[in-house]
C-alpha atoms as a PDB file:
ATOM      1  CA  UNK A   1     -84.049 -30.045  69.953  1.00  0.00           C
ATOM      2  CA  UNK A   2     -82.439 -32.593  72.379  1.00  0.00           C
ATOM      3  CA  UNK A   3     -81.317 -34.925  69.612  1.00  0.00           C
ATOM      4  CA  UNK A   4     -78.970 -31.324  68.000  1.00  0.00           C
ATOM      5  CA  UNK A   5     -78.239 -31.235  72.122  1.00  0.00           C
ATOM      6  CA  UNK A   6     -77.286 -34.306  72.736  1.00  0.00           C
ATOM      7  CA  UNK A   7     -76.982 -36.700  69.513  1.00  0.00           C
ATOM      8  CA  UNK A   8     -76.984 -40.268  69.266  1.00  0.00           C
ATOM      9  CA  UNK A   9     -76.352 -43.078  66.812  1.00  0.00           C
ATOM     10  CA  UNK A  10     -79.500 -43.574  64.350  1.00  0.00           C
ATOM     11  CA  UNK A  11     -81.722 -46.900  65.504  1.00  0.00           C
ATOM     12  CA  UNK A  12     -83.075 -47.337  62.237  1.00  0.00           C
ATOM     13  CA  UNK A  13     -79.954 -46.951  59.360  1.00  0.00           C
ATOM     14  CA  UNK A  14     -81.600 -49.728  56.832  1.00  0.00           C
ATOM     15  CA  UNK A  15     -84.984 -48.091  57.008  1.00  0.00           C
ATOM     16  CA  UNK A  16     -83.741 -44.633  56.124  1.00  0.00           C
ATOM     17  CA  UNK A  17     -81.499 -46.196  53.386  1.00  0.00           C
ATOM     18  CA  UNK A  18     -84.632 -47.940  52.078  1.00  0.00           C
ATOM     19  CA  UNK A  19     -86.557 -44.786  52.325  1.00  0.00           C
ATOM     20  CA  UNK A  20     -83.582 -42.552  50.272  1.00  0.00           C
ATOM     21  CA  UNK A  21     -83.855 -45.395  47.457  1.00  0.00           C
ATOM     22  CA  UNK A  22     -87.909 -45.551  47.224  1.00  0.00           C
ATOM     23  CA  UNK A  23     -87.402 -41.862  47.090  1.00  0.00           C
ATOM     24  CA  UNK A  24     -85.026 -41.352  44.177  1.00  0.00           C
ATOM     25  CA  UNK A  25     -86.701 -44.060  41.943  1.00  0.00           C
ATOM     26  CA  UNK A  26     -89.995 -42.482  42.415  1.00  0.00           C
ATOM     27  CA  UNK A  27     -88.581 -39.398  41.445  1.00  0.00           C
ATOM     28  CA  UNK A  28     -87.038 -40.800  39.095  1.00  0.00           C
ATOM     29  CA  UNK A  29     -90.096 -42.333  37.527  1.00  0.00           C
ATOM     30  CA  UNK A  30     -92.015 -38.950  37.559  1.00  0.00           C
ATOM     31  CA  UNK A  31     -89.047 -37.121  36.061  1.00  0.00           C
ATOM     32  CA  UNK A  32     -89.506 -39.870  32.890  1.00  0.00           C
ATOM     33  CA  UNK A  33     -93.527 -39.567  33.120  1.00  0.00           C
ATOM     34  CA  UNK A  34     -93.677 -35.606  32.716  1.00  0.00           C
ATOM     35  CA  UNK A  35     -90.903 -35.614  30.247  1.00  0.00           C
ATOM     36  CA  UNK A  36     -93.066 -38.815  27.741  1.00  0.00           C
ATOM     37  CA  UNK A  37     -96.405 -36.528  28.373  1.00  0.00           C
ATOM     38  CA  UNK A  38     -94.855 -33.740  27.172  1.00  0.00           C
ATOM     39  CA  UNK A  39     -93.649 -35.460  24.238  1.00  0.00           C
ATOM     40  CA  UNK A  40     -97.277 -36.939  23.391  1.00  0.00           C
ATOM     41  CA  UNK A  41     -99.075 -33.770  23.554  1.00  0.00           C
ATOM     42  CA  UNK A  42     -96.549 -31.088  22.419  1.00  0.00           C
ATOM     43  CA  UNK A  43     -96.177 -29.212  25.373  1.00  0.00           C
ATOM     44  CA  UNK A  44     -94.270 -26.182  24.988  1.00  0.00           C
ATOM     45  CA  UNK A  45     -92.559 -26.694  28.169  1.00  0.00           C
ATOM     46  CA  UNK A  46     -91.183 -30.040  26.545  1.00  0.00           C
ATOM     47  CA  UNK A  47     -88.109 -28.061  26.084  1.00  0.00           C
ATOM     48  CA  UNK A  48     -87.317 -27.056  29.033  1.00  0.00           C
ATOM     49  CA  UNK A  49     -87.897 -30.728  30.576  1.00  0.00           C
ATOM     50  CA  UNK A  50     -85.757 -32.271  27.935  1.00  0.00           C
ATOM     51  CA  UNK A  51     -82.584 -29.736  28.746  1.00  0.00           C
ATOM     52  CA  UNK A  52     -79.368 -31.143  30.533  1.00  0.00           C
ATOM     53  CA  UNK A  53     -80.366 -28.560  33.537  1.00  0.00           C
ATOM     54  CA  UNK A  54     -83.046 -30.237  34.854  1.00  0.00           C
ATOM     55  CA  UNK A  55     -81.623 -33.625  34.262  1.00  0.00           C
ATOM     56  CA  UNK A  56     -78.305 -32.311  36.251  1.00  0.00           C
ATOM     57  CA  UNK A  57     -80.390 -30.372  38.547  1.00  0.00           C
ATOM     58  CA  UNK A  58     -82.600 -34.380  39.338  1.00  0.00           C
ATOM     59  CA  UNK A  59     -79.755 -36.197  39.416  1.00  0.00           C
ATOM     60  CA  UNK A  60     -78.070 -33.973  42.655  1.00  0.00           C
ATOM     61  CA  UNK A  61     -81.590 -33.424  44.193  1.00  0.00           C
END
């Protein structure tokens, strides 16, 4: 609550930056994982992971 009170400048900027990356490749990388598995064993919700929506939908998450 005192940092929304009283803000200050972040101590830490690389860290955080670091953090966002390791962050989007990992979800990046599990995005590709569920999307191969559900090619290998047919998985009816292949579909629906293959579709431009959830690709959009990763990319601005």
């Amino acid at each position: 609550m005192n940092r929304l009170i009283d803000p200050r400048g972040m101590d830490r900027a690389g860290v955080v930056a670091a953090a966002a990356v390791v962050g989007f490749f990992g979800n990046e990388w599990v995005a590709r994982h569920r999307i191969r598995s559900g090619r290998r064993i047919g998985s009816a919700r292949r579909r629906r992971a293959d579709s431009p929506r959830v690709l959009a939908h990763h990319l601005t998450a």
